[in-house]
C-alpha atoms as a PDB file:
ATOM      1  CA  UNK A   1       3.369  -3.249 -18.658  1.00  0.00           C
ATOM      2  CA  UNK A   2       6.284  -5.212 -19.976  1.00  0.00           C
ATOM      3  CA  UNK A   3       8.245  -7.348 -17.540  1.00  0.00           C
ATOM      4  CA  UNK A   4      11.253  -4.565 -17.558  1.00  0.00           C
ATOM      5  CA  UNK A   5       9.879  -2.015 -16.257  1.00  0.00           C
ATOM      6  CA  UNK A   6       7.503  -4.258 -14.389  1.00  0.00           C
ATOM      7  CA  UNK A   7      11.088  -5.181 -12.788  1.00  0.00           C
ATOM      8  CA  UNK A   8      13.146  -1.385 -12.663  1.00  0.00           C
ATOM      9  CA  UNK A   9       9.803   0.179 -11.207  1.00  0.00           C
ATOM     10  CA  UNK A  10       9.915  -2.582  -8.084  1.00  0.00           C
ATOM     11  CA  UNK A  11      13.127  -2.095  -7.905  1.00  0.00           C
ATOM     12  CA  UNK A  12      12.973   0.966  -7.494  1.00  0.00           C
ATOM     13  CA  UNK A  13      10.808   1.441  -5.181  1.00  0.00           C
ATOM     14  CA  UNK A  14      12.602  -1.551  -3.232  1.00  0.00           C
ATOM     15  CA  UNK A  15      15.483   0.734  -3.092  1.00  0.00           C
ATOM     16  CA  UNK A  16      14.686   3.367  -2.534  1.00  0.00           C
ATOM     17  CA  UNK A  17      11.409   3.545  -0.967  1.00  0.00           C
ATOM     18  CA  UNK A  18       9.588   6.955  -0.530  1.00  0.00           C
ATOM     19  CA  UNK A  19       8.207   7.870   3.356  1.00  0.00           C
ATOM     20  CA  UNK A  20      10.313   5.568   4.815  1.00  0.00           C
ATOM     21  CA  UNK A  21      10.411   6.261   8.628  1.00  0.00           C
ATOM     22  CA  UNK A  22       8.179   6.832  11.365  1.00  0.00           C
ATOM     23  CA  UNK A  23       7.958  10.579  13.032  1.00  0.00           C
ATOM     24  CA  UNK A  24       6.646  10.815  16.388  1.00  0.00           C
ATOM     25  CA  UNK A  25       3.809  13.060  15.760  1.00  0.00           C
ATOM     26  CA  UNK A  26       0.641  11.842  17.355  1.00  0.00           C
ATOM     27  CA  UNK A  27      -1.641  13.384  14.503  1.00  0.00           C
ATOM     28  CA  UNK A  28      -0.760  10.067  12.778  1.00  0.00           C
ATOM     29  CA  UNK A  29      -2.918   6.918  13.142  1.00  0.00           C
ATOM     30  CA  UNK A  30      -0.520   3.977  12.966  1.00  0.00           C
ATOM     31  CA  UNK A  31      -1.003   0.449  12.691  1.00  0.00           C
ATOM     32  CA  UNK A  32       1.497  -2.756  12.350  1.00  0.00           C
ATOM     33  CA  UNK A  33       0.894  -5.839   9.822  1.00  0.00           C
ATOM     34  CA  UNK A  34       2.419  -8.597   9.399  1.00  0.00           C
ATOM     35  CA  UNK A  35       2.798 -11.677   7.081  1.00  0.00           C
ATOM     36  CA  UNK A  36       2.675 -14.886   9.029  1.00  0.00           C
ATOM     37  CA  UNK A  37       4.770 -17.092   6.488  1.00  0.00           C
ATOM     38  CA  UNK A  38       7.290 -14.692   6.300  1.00  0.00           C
ATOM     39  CA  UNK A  39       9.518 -11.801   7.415  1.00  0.00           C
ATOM     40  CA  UNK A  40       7.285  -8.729   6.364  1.00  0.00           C
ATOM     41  CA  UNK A  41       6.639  -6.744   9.346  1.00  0.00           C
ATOM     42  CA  UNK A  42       5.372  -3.328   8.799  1.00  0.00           C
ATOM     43  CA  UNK A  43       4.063  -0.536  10.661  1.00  0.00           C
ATOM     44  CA  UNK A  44       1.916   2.243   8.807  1.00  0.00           C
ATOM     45  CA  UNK A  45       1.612   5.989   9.859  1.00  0.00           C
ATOM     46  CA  UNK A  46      -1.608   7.739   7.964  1.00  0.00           C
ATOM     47  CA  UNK A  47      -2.052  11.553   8.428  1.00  0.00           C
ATOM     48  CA  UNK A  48      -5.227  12.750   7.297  1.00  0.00           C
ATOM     49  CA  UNK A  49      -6.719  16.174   7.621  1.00  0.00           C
ATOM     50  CA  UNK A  50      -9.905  17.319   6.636  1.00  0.00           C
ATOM     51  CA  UNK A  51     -10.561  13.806   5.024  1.00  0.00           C
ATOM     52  CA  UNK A  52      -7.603  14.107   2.874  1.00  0.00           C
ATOM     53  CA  UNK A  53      -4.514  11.700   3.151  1.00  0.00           C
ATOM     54  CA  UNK A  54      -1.442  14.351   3.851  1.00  0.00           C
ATOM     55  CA  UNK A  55       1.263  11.725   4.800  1.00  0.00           C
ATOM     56  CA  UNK A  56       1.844   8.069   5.106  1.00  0.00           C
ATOM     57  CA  UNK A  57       5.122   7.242   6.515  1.00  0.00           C
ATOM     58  CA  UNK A  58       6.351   3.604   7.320  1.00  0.00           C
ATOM     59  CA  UNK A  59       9.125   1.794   8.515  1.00  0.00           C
ATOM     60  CA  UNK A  60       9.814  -2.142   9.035  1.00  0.00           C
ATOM     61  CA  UNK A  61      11.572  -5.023   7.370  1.00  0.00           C
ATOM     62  CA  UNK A  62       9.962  -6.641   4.129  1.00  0.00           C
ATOM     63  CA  UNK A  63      10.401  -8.425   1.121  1.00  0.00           C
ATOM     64  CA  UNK A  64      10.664  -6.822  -2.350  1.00  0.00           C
ATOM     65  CA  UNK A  65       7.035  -6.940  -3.382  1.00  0.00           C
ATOM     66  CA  UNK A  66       5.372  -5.545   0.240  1.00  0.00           C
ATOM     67  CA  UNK A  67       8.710  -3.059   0.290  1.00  0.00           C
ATOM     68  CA  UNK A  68       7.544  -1.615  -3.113  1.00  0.00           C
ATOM     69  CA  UNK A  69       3.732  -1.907  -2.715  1.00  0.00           C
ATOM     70  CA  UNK A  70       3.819  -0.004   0.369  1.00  0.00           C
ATOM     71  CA  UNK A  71       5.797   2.581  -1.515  1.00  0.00           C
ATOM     72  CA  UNK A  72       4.058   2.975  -4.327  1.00  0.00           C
ATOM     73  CA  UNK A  73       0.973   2.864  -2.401  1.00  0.00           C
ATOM     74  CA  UNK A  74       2.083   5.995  -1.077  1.00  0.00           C
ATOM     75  CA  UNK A  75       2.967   7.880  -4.029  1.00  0.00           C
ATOM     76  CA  UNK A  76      -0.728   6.551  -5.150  1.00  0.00           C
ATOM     77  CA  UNK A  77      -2.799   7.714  -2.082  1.00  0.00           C
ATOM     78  CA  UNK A  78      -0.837  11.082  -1.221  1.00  0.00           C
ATOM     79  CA  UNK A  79      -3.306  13.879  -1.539  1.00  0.00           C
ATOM     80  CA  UNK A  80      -6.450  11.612  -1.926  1.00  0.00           C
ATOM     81  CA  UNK A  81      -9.221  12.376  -0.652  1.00  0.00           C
ATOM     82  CA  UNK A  82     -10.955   8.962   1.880  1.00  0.00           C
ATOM     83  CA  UNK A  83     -13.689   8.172  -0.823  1.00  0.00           C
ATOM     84  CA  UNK A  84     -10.686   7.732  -3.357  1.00  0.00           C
ATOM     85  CA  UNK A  85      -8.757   6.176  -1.041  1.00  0.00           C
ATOM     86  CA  UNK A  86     -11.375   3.306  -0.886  1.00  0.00           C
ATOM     87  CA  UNK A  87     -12.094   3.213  -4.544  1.00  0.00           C
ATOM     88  CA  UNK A  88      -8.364   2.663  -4.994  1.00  0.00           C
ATOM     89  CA  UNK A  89      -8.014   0.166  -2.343  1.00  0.00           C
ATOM     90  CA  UNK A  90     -11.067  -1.613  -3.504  1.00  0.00           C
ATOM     91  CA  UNK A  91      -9.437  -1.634  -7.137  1.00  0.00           C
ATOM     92  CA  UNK A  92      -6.086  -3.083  -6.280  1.00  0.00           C
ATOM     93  CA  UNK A  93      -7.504  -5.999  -4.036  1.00  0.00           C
ATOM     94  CA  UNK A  94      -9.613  -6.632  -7.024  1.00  0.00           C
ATOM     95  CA  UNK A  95      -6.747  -7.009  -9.693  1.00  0.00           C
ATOM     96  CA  UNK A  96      -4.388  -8.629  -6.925  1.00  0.00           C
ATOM     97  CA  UNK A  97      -7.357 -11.663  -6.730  1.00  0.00           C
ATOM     98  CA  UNK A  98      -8.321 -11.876 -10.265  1.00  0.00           C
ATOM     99  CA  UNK A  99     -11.672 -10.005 -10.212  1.00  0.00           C
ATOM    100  CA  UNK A 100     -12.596  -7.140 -12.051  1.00  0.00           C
ATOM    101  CA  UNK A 101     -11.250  -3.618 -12.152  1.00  0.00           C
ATOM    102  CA  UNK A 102     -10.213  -0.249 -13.123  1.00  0.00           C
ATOM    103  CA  UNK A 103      -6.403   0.151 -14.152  1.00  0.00           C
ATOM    104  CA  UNK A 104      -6.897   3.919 -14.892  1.00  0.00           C
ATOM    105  CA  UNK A 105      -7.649   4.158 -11.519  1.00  0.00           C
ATOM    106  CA  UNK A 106      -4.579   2.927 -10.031  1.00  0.00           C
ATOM    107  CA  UNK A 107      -1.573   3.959 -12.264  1.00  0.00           C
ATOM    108  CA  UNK A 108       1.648   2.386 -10.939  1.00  0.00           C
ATOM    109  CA  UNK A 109       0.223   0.156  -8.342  1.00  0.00           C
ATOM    110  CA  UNK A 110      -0.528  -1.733 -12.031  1.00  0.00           C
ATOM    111  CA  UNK A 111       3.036  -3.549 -11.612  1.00  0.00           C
ATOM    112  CA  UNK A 112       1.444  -5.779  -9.438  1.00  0.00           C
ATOM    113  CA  UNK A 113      -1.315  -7.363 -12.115  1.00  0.00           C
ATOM    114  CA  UNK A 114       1.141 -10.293 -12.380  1.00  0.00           C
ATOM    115  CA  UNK A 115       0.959 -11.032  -8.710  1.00  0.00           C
ATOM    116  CA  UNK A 116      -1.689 -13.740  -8.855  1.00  0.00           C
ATOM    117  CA  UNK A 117       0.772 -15.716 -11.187  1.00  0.00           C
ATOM    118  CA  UNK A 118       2.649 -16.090  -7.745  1.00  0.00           C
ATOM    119  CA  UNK A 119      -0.304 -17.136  -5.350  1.00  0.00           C
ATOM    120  CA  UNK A 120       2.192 -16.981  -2.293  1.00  0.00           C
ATOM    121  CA  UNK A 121       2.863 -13.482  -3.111  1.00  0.00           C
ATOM    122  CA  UNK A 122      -0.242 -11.952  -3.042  1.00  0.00           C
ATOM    123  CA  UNK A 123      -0.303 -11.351   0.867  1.00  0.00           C
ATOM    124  CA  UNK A 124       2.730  -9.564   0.184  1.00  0.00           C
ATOM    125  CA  UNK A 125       1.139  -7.361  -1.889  1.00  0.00           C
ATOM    126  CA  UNK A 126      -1.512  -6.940  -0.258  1.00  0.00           C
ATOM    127  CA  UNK A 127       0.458  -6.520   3.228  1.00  0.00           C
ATOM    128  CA  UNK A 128      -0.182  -2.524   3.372  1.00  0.00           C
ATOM    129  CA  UNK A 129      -3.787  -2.226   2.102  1.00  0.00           C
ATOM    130  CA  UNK A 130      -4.554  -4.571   4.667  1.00  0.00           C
ATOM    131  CA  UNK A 131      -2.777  -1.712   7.052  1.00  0.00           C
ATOM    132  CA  UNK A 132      -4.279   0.829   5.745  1.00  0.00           C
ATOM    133  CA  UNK A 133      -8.090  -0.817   5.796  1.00  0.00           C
ATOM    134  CA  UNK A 134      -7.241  -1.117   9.583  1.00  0.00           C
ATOM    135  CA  UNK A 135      -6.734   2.810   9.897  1.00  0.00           C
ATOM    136  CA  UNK A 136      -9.566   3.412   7.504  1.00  0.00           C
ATOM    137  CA  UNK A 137     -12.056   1.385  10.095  1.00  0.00           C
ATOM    138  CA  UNK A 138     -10.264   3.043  13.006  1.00  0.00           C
ATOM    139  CA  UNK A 139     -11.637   6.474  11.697  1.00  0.00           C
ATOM    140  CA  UNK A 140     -14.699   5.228  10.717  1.00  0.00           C
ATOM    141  CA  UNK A 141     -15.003   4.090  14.243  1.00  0.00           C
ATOM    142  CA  UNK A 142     -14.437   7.708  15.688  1.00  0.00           C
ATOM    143  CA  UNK A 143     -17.233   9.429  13.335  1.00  0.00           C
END
């Protein structure tokens, strides 16, 4: 991707960020995350039916990068079934630490393929996978 869209498409999404606010609607499963060396602070909302993701909501204060990975994240999982959920997840922590993976798989969350040129920024990236892993074991758990 060249480094202007790279750019608009964070930007973007920095912006004006899709899902952004909580409901109060206990058929979500919602977990905060934080970044330690930093201000990100973000709490995730996953509603899944029928092992489907039907909404991710989330609210908080963050930097660009975890603002904009947490909404394109959303636009990514929306409508995907767990299984793909973990094949994407397991994809994007790949190309976020170097290793190998599929970029077909994971469409615009390919903005951040640049991240590990900023080793600081890759928790920030990383910030709402790590949120959503958490709900993923939760309803593991509950099986």
């Amino acid at each position: 991707m060249d480094p202007i869209t790279r750019r608009e498409l964070m930007l973007e999404h920095y912006q004006n960020p899709v899902h952004k606010g909580l409901l109060n609607d206990k058929e979500y499963i919602k977990v905060n995350t934080h970044n330690e060396s930093c201000i990100d602070n973000l709490e995730i909302a996953v509603k899944i039916e029928d092992g489907i993701i039907k909404d991710i909501r989330f609210d908080g204060e963050a930097c660009a990068i975890s603002t904009s990975a947490t909404s394109i994240m959303i636009e990514t999982l929306l409508g995907k079934s767990i299984d793909k959920v973990k094949e994407i997840v397991q994809n994007y922590e790949n190309m976020i630490n170097e290793e190998n993976y599929d970029e077909e798989i994971l469409g615009q969350l390919n903005v951040y393929n640049e991240t590990y040129l900023q080793p600081n920024r890759k928790k920030c990236a990383l910030l709402p996978f790590d949120a959503l892993k958490q709900i993923l074991k939760q309803i593991e758990k509950e099986k």
